[in-house]
Protein backbone atom coordinates (compact mmCIF):
# COMPACT_ATOMS: atom_id res chain seq x y z
CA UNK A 1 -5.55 -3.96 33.19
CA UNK A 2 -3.90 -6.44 30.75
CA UNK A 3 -0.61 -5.52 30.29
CA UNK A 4 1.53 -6.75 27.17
CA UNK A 5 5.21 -6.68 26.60
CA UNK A 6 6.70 -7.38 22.72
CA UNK A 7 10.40 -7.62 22.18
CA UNK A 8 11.50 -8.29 18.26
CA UNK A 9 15.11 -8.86 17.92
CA UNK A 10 16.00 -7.58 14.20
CA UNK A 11 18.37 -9.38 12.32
CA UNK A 12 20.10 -6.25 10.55
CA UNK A 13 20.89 -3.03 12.22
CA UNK A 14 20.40 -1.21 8.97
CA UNK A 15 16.23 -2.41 9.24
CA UNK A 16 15.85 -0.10 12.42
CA UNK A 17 15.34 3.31 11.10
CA UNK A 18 11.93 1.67 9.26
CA UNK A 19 11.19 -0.64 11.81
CA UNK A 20 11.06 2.84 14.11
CA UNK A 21 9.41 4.79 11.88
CA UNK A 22 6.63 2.39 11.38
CA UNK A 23 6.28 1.95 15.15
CA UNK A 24 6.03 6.18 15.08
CA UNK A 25 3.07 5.97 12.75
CA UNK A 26 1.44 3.26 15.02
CA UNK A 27 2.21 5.68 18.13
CA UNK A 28 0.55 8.25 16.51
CA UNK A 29 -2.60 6.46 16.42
CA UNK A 30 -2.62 5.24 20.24
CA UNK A 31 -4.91 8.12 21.68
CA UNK A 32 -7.97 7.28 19.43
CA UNK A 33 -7.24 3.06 20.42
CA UNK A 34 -10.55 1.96 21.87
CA UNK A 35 -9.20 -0.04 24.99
CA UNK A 36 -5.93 1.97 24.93
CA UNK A 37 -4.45 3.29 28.73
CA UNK A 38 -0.56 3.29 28.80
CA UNK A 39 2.11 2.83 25.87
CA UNK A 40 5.82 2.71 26.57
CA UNK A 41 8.34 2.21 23.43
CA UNK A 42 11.72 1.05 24.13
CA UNK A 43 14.82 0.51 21.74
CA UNK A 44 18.34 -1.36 22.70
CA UNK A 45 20.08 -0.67 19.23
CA UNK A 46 23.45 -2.15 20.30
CA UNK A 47 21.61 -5.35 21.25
CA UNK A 48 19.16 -5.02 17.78
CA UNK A 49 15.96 -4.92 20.06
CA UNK A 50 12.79 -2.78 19.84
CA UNK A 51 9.65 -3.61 21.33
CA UNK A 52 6.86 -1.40 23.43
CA UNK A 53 4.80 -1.79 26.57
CA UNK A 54 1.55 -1.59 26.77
CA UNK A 55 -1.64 -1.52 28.62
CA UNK A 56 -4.71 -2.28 27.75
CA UNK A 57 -8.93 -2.73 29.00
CA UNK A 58 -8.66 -5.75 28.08
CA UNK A 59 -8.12 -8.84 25.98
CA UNK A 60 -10.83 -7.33 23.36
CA UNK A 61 -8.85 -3.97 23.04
CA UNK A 62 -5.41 -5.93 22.62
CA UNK A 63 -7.02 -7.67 20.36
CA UNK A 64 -8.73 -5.10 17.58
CA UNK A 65 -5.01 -3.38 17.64
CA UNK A 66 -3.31 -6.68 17.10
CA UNK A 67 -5.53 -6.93 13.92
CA UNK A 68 -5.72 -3.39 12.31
CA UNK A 69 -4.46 -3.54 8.58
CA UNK A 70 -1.85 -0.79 9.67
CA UNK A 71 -0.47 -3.43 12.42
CA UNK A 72 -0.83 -6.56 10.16
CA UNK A 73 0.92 -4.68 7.54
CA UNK A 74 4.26 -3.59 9.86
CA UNK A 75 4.07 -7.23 10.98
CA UNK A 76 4.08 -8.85 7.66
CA UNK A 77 6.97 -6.77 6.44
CA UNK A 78 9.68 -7.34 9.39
CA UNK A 79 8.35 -10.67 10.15
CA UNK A 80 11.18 -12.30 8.46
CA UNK A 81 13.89 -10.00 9.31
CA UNK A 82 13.95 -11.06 13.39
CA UNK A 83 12.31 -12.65 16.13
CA UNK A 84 9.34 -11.36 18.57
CA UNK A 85 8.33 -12.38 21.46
CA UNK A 86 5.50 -11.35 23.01
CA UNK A 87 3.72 -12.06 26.52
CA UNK A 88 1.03 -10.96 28.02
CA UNK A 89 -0.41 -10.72 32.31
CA UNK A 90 -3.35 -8.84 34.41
CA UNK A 91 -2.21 -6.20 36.69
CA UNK A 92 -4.59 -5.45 39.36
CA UNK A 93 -4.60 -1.37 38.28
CA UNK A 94 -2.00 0.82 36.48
CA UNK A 95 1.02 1.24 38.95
CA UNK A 96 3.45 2.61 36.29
CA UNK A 97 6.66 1.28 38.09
CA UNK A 98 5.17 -2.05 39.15
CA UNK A 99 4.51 -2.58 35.59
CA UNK A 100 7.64 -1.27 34.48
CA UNK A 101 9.59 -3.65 36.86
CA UNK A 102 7.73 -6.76 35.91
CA UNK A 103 8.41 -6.08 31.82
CA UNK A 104 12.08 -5.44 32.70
CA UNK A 105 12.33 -8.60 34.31
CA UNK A 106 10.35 -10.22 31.37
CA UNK A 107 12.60 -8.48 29.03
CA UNK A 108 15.76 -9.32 30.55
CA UNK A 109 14.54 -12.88 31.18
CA UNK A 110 15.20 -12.88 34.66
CA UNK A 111 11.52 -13.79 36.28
CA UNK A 112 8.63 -14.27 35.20
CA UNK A 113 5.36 -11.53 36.94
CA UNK A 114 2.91 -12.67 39.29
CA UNK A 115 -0.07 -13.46 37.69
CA UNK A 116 1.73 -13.88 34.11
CA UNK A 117 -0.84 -15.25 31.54
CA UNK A 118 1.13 -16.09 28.83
């Protein structure tokens, strides 16, 4: 399982309410994802951070999201108005909480995962 973690740090608070309903229309979409196994949203709106977990086939199936004009479009638009970070390991199978615990780490900055690819 490849496993990715995105964090985007907005600049104004007042951009979350479309940065979240963008991310709603690409949630929407997740159960027909080729490649697609586990999606996790999470928002810290004091800290003006938004970002999902996700897991994935593969590389490939990361990939063909990471390009879809729907994606490419969201991206285009807040691109300018924050930061994201994004990283990226292989997890040996889909253990919800060891995953969890590794992206919390990531997102907190406080460790890096075994077997971290990126």
């Amino acid at each position: 399982m490849l496993v990715s973690v995105t964090d985007f740090t907005f600049t104004k608070r007042l951009d979350l309410p479309g940065i979240a309903r963008a991310a709603i229309g690409l949630r929407r979409t997740w159960p027909a994802l080729d490649g697609a196994v586990g999606l996790w949203m999470w928002t810290a709106p004091r800290s003006r951070r938004c970002g999902a977990v996700s897991v994935w086939t593969g590389e490939e199936a990361l990939h063909g999201f990471v390009a879809r004009p729907d994606h490419v479009a969201i991206m285009r638009k807040y691109r300018a108005r924050g930061v994201t970070k994004a990283t990226t390991w292989v997890s040996p199978g889909l253990d919800e909480t060891a995953i969890w615990r590794d992206a919390y780490r990531v997102l907190m900055g406080s460790g890096t995962t075994a077997g971290r690819s990126r």
